[in-house]
C-alpha atoms as a PDB file:
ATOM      1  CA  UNK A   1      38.339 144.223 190.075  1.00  0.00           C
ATOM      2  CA  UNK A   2      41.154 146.361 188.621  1.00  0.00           C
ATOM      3  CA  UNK A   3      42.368 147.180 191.983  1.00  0.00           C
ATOM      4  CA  UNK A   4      42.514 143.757 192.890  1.00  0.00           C
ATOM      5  CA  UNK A   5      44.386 142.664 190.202  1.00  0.00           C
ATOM      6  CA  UNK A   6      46.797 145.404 190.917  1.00  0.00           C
ATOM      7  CA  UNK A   7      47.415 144.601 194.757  1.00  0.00           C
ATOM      8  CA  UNK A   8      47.918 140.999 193.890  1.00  0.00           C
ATOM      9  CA  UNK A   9      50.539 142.190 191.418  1.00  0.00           C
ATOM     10  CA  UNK A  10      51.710 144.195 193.467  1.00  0.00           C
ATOM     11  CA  UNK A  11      52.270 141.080 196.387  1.00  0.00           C
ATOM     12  CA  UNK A  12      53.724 138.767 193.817  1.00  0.00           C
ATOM     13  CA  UNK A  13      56.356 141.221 192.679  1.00  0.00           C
ATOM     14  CA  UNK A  14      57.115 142.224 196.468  1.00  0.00           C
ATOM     15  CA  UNK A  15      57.121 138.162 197.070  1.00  0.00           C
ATOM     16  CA  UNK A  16      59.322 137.555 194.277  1.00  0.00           C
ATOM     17  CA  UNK A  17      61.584 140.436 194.980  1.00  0.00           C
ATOM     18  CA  UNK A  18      61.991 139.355 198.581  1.00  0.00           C
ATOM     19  CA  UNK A  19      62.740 135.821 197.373  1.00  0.00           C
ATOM     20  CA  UNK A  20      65.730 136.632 195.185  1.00  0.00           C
ATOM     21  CA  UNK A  21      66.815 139.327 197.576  1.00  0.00           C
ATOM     22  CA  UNK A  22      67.180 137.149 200.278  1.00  0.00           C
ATOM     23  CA  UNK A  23      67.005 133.570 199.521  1.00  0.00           C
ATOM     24  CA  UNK A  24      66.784 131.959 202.765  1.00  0.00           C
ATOM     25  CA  UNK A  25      64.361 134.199 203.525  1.00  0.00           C
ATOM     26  CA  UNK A  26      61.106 131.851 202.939  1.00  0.00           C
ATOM     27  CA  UNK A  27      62.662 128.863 203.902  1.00  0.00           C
ATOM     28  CA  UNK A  28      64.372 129.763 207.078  1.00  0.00           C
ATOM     29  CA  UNK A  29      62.038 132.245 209.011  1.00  0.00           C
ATOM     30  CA  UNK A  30      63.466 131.790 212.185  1.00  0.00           C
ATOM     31  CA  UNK A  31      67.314 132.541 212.984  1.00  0.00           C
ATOM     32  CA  UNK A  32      68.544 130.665 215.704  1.00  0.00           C
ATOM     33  CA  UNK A  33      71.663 130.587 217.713  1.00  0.00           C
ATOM     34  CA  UNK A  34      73.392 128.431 220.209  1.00  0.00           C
ATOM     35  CA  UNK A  35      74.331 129.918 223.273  1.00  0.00           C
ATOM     36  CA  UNK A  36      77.986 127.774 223.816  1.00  0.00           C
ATOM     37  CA  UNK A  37      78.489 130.051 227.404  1.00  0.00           C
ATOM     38  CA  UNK A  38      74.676 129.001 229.131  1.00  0.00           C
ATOM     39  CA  UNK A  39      76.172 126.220 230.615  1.00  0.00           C
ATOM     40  CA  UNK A  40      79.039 127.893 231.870  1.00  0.00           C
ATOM     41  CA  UNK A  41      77.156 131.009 233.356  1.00  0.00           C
ATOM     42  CA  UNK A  42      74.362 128.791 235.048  1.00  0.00           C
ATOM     43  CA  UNK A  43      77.224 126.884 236.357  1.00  0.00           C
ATOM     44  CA  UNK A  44      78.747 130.000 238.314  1.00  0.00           C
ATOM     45  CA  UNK A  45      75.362 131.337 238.853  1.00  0.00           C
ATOM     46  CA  UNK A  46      74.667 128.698 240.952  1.00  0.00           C
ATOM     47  CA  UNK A  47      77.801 128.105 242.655  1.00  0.00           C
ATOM     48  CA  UNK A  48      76.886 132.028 244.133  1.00  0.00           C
ATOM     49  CA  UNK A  49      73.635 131.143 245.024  1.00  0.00           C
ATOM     50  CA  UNK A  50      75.222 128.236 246.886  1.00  0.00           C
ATOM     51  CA  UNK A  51      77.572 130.741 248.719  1.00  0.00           C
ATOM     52  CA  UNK A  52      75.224 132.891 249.495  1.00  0.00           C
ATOM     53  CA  UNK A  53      72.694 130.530 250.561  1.00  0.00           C
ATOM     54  CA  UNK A  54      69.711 131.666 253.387  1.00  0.00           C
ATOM     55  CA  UNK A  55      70.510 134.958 252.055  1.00  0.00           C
ATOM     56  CA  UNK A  56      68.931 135.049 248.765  1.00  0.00           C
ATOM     57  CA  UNK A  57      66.084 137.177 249.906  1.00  0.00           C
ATOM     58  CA  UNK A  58      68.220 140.022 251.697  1.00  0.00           C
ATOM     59  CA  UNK A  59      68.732 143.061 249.923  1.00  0.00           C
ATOM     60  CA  UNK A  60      71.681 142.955 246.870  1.00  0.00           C
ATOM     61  CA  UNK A  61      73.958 145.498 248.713  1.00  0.00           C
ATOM     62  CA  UNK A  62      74.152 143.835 252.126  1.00  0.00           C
ATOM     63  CA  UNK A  63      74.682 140.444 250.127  1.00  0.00           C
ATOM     64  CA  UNK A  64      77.436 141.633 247.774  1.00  0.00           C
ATOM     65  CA  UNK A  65      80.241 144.166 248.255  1.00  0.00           C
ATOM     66  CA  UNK A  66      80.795 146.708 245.817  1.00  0.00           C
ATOM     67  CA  UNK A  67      77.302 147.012 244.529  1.00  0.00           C
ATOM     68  CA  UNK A  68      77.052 150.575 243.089  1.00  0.00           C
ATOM     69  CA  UNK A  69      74.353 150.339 240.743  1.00  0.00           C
ATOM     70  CA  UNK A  70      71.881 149.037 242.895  1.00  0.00           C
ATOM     71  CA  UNK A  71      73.414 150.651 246.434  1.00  0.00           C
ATOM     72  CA  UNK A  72      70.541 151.623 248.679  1.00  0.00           C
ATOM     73  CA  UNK A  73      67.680 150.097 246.369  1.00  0.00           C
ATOM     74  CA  UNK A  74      64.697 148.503 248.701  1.00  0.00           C
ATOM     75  CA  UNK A  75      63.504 145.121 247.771  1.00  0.00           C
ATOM     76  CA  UNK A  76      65.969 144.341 245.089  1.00  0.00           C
ATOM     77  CA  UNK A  77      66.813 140.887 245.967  1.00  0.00           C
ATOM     78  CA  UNK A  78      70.286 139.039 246.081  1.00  0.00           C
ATOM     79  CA  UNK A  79      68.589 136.222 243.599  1.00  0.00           C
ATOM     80  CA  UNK A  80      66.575 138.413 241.187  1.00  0.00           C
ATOM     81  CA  UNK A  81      70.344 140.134 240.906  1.00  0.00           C
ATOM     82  CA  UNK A  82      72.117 137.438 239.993  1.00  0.00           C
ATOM     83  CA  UNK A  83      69.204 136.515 237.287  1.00  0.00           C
ATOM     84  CA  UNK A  84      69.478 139.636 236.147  1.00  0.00           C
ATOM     85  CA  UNK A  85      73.234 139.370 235.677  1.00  0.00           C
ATOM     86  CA  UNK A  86      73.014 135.994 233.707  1.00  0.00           C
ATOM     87  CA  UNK A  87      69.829 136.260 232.016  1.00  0.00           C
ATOM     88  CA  UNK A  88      69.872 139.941 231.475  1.00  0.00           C
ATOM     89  CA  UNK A  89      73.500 141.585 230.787  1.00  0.00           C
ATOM     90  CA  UNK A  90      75.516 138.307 230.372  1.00  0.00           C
ATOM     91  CA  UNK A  91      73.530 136.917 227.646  1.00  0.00           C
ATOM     92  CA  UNK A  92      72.752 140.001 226.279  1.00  0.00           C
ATOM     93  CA  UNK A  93      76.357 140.963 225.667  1.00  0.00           C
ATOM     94  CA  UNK A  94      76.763 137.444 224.616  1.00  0.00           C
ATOM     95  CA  UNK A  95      79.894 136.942 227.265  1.00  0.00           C
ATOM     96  CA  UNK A  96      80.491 134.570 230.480  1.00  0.00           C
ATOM     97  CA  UNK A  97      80.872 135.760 234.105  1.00  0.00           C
ATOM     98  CA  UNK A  98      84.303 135.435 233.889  1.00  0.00           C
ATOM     99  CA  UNK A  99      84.437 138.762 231.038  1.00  0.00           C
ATOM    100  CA  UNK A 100      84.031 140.962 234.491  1.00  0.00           C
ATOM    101  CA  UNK A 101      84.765 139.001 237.410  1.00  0.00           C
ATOM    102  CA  UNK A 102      87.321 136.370 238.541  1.00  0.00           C
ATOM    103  CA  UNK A 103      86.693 133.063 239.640  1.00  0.00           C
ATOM    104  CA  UNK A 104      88.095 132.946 243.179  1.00  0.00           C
ATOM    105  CA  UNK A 105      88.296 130.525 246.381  1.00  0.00           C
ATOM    106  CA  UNK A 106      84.902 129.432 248.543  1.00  0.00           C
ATOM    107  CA  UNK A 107      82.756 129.744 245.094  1.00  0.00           C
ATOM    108  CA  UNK A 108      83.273 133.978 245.223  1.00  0.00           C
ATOM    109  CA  UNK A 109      83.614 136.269 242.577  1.00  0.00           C
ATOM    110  CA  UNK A 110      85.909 138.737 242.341  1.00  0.00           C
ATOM    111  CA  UNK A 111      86.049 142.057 240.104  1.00  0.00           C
ATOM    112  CA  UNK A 112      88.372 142.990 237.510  1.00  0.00           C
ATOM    113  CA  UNK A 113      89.968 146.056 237.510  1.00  0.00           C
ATOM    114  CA  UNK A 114      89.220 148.295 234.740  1.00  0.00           C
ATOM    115  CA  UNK A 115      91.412 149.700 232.305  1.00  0.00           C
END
């Protein structure tokens, strides 16, 4: 019974602690976020799929040019790519399409130059 009474001590004062500690704590479990740039990067996502369209299931370098990453990889898909690059590294990094590429004519993408 002692030790009982001791690890429900022990809960209230972690409890209480973690209550003044952080106050939003207990009321607010869940932190969420709005993603402002979805829109946006769906929006180009799909304007590439639309240029590259009957191609989506050919291999990412004979799709794109200047693939390095992924140069010579077998069954690595132009579509599961360009998932990859929204859903994976642009939302990740929290930044558009337009942080590494620029928007050019016939719905293509062009690279910046790096610094």
């Amino acid at each position: 019974m002692r030790k009982l009474l001791i690890l429900l001590l022990l809960f209230t004062a972690a409890l209480a602690f973690s209550f003044f500690t952080f106050p939003g704590a207990l009321h607010n479990p869940h932190i969420s976020y709005k993603d402002t740039l979805e829109e946006e990067r769906l929006r180009y996502m799909n304007e590439v799929l639309e240029s590259i369209k009957g191609k989506e299931k050919m291999n990412t370098d004979s799709v794109f040019k200047n693939i390095q990453t992924f140069k010579g990889v077998k069954n690595f898909k132009a579509d599961h790519f360009l998932m990859m690059m929204n859903l994976g590294w642009s939302e990740g990094l929290g930044v558009s399409c337009t942080y590494c590429h620029i928007p050019a004519n016939g719905n293509q993408m062009k690279n910046r130059k790096s610094k």
